[in-house]
N, C-alpha and C. Protein backbone atom coordinates (compact mmCIF):
# COMPACT_ATOMS: atom_id res chain seq x y z
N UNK A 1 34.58 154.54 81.18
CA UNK A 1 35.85 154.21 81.78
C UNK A 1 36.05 155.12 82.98
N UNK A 2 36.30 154.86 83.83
CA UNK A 2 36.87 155.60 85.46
C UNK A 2 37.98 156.09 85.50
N UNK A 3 37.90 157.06 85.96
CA UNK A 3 39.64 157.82 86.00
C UNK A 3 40.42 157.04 86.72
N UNK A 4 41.70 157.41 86.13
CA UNK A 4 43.21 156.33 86.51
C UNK A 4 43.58 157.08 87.81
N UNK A 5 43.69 156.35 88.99
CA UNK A 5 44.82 157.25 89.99
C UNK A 5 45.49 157.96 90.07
N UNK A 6 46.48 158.82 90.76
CA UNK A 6 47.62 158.94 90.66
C UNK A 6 48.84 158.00 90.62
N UNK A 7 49.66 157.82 90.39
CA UNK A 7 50.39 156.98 90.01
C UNK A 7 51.77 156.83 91.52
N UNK A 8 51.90 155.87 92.37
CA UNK A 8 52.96 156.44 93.70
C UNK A 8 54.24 156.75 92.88
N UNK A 9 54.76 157.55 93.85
CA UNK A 9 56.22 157.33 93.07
C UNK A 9 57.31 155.97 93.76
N UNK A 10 58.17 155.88 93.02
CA UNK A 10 58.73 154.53 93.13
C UNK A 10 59.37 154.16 94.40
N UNK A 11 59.58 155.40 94.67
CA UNK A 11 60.19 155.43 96.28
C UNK A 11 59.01 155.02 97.28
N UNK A 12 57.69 155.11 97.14
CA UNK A 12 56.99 154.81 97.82
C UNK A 12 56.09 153.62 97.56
N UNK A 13 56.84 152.81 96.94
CA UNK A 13 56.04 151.26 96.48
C UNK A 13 55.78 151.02 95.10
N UNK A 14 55.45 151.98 94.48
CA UNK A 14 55.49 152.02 93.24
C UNK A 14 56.51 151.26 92.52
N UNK A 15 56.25 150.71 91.16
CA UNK A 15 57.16 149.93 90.28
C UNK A 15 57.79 150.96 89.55
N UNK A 16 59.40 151.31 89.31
CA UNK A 16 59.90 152.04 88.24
C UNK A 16 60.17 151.39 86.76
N UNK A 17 59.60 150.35 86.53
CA UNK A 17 59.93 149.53 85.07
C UNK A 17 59.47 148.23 85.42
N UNK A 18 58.80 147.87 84.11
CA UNK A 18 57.80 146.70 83.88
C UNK A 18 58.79 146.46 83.29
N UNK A 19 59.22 144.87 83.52
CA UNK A 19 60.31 143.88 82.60
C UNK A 19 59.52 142.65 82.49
N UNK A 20 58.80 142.39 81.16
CA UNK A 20 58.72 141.03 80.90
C UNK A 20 59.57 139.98 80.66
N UNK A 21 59.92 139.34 81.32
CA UNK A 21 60.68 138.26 80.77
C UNK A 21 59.95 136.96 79.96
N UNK A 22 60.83 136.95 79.10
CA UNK A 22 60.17 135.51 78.42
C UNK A 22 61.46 134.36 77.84
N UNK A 23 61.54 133.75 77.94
CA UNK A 23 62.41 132.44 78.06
C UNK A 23 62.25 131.96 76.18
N UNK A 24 63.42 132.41 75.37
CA UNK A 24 62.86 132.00 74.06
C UNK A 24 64.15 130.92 74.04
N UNK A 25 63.94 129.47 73.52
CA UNK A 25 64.56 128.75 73.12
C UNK A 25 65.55 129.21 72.18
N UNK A 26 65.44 129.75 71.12
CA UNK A 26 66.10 130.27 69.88
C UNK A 26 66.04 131.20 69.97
N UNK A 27 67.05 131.92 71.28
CA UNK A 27 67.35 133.52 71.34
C UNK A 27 67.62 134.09 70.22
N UNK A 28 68.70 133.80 69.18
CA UNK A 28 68.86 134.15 68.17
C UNK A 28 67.74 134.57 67.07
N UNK A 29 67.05 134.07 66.84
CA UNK A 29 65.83 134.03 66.07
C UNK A 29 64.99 134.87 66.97
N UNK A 30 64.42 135.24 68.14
CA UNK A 30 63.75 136.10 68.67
C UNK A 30 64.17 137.43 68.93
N UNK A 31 65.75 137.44 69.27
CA UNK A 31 66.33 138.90 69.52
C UNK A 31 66.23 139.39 68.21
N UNK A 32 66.14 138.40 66.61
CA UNK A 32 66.29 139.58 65.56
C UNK A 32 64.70 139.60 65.18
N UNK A 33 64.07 138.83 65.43
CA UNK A 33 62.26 139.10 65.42
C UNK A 33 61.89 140.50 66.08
N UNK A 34 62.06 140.46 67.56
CA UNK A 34 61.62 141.81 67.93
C UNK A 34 62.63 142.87 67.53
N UNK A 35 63.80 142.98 67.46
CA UNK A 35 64.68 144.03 67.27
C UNK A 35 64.45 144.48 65.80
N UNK A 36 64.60 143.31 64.60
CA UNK A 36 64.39 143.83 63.17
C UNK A 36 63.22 143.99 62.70
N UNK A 37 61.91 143.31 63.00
CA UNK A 37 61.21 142.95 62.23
C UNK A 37 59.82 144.19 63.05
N UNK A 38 60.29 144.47 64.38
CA UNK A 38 59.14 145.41 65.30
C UNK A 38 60.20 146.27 65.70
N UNK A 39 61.44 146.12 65.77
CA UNK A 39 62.42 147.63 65.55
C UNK A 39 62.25 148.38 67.55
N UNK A 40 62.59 146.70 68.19
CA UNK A 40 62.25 146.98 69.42
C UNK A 40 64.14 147.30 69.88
N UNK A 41 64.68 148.61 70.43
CA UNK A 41 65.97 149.06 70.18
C UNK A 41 66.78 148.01 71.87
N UNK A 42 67.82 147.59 71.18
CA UNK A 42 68.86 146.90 72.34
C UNK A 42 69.03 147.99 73.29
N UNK A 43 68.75 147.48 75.07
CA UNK A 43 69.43 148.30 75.94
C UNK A 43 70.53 147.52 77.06
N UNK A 44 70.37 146.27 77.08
CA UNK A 44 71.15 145.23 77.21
C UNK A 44 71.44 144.12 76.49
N UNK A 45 72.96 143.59 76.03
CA UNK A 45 73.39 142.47 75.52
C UNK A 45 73.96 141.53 76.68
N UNK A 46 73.60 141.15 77.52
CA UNK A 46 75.28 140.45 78.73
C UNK A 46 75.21 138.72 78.13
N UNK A 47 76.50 138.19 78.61
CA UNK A 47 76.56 137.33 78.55
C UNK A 47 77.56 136.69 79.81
N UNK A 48 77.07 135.91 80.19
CA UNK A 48 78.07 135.37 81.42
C UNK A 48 77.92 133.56 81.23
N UNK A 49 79.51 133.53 81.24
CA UNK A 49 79.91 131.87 81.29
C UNK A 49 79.53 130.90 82.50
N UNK A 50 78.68 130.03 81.95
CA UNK A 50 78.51 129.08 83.27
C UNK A 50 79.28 127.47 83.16
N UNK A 51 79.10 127.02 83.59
CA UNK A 51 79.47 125.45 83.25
C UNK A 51 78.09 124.86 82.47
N UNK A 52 77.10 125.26 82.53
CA UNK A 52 75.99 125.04 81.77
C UNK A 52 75.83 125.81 80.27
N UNK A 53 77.15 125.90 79.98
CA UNK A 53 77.16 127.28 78.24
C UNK A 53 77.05 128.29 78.84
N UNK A 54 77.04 129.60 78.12
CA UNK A 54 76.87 130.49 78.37
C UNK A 54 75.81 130.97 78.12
N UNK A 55 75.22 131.80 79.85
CA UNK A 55 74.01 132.45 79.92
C UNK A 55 74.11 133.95 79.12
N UNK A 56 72.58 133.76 78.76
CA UNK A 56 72.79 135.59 77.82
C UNK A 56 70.89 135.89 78.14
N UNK A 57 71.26 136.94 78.09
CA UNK A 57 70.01 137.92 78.36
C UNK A 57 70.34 138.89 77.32
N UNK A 58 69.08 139.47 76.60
CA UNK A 58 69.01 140.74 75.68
C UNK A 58 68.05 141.59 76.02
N UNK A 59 67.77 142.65 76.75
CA UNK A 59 66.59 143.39 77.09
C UNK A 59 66.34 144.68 75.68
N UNK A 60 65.50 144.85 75.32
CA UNK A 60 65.10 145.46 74.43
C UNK A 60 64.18 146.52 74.85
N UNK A 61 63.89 147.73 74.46
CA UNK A 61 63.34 148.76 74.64
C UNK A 61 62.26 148.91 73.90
N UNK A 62 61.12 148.32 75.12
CA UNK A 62 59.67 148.62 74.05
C UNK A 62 58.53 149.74 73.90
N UNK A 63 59.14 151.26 74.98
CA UNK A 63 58.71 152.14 75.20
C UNK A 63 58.34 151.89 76.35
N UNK A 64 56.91 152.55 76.72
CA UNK A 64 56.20 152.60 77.80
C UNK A 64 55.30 151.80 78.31
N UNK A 65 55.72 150.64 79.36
CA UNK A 65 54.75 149.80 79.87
C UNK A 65 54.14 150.13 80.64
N UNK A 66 52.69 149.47 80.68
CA UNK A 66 51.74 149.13 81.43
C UNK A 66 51.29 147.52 81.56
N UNK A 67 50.61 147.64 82.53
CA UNK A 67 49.80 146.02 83.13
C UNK A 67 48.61 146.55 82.91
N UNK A 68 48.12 145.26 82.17
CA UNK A 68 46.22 146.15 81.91
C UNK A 68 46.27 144.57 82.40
N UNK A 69 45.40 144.96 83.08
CA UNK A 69 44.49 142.95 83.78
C UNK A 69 42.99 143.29 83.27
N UNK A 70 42.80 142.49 82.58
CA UNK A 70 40.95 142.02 82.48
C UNK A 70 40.45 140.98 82.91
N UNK A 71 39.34 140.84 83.19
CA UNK A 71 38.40 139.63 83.71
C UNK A 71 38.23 139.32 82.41
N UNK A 72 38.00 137.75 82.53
CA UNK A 72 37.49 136.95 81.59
C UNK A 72 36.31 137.35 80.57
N UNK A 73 35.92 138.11 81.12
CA UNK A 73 34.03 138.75 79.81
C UNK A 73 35.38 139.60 79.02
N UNK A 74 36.07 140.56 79.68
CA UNK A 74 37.03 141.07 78.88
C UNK A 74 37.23 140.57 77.57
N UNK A 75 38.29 139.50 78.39
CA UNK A 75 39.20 139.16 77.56
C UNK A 75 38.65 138.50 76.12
N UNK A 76 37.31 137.99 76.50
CA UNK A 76 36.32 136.90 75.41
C UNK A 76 35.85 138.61 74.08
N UNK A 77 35.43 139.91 74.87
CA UNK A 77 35.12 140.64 74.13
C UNK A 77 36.34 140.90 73.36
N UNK A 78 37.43 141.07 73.95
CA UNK A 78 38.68 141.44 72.70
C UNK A 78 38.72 140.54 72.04
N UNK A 79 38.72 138.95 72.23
CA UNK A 79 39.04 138.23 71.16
C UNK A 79 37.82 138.36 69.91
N UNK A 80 36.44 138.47 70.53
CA UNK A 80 35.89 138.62 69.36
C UNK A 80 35.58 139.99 68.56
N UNK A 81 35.90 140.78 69.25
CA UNK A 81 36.39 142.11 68.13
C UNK A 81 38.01 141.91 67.13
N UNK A 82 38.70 141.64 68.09
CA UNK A 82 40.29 141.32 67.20
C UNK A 82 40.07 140.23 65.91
N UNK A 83 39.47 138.95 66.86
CA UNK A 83 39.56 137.74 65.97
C UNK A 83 38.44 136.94 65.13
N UNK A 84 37.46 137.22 65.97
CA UNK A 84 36.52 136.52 65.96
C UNK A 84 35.84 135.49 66.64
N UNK A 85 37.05 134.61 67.69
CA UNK A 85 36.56 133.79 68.45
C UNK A 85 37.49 133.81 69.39
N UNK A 86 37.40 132.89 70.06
CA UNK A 86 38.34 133.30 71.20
C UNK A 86 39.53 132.48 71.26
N UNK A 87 40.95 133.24 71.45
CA UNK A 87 41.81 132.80 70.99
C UNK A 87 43.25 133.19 71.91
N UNK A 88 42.51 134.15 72.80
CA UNK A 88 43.64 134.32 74.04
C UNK A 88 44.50 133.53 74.83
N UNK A 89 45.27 133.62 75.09
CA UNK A 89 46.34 133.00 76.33
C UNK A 89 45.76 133.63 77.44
N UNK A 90 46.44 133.11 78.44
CA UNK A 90 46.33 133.49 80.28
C UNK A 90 47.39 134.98 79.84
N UNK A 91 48.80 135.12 78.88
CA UNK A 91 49.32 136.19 78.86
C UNK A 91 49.10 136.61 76.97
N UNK A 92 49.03 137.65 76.73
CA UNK A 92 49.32 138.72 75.30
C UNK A 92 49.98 139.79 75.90
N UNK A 93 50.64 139.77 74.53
CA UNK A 93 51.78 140.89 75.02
C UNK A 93 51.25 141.77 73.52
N UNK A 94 50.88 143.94 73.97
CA UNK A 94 50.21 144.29 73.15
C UNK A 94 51.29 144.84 72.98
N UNK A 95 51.71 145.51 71.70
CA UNK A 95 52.52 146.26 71.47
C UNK A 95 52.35 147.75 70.52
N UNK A 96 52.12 149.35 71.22
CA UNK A 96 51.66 149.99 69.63
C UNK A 96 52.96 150.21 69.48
N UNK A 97 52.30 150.71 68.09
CA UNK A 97 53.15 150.67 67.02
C UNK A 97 52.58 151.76 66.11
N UNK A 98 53.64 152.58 65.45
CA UNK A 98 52.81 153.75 64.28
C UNK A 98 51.83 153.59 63.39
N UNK A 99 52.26 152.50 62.45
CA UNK A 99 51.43 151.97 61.37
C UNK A 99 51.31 150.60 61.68
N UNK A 100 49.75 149.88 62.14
CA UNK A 100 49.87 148.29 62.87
C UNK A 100 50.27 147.42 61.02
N UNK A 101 49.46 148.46 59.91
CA UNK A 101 49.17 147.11 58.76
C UNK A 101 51.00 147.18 58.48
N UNK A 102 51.91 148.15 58.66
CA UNK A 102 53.02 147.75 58.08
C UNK A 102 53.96 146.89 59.18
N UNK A 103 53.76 147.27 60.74
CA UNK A 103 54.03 146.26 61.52
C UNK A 103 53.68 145.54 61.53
N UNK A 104 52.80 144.68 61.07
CA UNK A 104 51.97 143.09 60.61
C UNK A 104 52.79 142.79 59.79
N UNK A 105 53.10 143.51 58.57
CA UNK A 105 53.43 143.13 57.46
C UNK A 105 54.86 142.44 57.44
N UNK A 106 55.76 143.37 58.59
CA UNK A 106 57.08 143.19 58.86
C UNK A 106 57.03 141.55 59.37
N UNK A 107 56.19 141.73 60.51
CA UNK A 107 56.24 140.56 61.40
C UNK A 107 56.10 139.22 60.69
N UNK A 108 54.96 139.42 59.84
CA UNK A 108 54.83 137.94 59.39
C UNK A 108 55.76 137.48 58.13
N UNK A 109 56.47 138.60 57.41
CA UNK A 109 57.47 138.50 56.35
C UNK A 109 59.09 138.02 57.55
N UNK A 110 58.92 138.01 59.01
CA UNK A 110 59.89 137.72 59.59
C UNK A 110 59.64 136.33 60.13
N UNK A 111 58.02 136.09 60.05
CA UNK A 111 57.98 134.40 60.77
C UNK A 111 57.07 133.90 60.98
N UNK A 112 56.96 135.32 62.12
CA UNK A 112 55.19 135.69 62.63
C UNK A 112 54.07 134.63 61.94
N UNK A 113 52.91 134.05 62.79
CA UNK A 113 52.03 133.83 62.40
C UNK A 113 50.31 134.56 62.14
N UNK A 114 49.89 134.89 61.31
CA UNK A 114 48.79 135.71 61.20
C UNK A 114 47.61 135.14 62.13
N UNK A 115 46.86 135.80 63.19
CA UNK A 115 45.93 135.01 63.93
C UNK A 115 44.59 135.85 63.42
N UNK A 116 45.00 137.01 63.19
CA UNK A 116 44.00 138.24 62.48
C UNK A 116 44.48 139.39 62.05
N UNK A 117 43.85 139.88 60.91
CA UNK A 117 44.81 140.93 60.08
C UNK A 117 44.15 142.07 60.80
N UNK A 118 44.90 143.10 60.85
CA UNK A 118 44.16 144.47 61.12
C UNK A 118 43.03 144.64 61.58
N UNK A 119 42.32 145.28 62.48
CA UNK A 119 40.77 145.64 62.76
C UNK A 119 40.73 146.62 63.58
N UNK A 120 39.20 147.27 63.12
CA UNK A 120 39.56 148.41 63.73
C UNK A 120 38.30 148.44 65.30
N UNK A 121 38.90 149.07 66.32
CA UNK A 121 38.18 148.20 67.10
C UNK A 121 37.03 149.25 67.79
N UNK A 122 36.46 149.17 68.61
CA UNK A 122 35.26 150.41 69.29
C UNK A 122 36.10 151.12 69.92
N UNK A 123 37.47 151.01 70.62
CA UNK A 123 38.27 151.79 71.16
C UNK A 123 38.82 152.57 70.35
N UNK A 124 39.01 152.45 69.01
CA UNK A 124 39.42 153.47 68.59
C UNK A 124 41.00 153.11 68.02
N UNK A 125 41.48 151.53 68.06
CA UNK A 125 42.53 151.41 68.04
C UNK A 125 42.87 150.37 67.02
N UNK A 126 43.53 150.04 65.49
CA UNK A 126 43.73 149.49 64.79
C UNK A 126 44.48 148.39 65.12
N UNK A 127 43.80 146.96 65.20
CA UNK A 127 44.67 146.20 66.17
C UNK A 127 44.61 144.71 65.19
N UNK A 128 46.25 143.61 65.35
CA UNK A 128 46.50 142.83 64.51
C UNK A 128 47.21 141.77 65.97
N UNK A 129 46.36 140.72 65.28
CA UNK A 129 46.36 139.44 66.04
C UNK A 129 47.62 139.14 65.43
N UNK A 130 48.87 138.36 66.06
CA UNK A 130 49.98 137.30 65.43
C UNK A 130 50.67 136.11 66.45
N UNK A 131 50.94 135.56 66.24
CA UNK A 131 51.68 134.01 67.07
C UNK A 131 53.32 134.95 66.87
N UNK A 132 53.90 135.34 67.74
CA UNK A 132 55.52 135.54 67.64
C UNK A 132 56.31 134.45 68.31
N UNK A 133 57.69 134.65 67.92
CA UNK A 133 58.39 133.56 68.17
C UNK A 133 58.32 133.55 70.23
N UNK A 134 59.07 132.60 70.52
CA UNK A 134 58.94 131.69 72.17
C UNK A 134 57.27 131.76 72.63
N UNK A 135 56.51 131.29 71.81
CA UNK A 135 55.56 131.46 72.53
C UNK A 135 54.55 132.35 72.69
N UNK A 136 55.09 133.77 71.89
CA UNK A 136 53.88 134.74 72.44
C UNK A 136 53.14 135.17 71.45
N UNK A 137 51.84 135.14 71.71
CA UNK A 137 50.69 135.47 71.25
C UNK A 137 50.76 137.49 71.49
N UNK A 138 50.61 138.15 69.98
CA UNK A 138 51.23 139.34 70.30
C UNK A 138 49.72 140.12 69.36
N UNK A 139 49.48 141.34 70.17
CA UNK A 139 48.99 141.97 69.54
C UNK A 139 49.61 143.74 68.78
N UNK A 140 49.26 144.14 67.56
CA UNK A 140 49.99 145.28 67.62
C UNK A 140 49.32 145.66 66.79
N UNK A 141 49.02 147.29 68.01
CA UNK A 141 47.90 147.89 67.77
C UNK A 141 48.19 149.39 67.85
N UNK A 142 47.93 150.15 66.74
CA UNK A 142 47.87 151.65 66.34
C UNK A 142 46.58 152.79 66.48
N UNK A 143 46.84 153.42 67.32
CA UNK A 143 45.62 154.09 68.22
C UNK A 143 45.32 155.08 67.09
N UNK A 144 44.17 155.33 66.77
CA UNK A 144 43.89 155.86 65.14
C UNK A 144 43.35 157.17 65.61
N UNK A 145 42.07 156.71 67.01
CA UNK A 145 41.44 157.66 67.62
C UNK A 145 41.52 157.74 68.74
N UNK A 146 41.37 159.08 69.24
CA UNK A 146 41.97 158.57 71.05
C UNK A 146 40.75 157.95 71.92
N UNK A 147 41.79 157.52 72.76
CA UNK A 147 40.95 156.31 73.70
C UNK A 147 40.09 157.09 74.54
């Protein structure tokens, strides 16, 4: 692996916060998926009235982001260490987590679909395939050994 840059600071082009957005049909059912079930903490609730119902946004606090981009050989090697075959989206959203087998456990007792249980991978990082609610294909993975 090649050493990481320095990082700019934000004043100089740099990004100060990665915000994924994702569009869940059944906000309700997703704000208590990630908030209860992965214990991702509320930092925005808003809601504003339109003539179209009322718009609402919930931003949640998932620690510390990064953008990892891989090329396609990548992405085919994670799926077959995680899964076994290949099973990626164009997006996964990874998430660690302290303990991945009891964050699995939460997730799929909340809805979650199992895509692969636990594994432990050449990086060093205990990692669990799941389908979460709007759409996302989620991984959550507990770094056992350092990277």
């Amino acid at each position: 692996m090649t050493g990481s840059p320095e990082p700019s600071p934000a004043g100089a082009g740099g990004a100060r916060q990665l915000r994924l957005v994702v569009h869940a049909e059944d906000l309700e059912a997703a704000v208590a998926f990630f908030r209860d079930a992965l214990g991702l903490a509320p930092e925005l609730d808003l809601t504003t009235p339109t003539d179209g119902g009322d718009a609402r946004v919930v931003v949640l606090d998932a620690g510390r982001a990064t953008l990892e981009l891989v090329n396609s050989a990548q992405r085919a090697l994670i799926d077959r260490i995680e899964v076994g075959a290949d099973a990626s989206r164009e997006i996964r959203v990874a998430l660690e987590v302290d303990d991945a087998r009891t964050a699995t456990a939460a997730a799929l007792a909340a809805g979650a679909d199992q895509v692969a249980p636990p594994t432990l991978t050449p990086w060093g990082s205990l990692n669990a395939r799941i389908e979460g609610p709007a759409g996302l294909q989620l991984t959550l993975f507990e770094q056992v050994e350092p990277e």
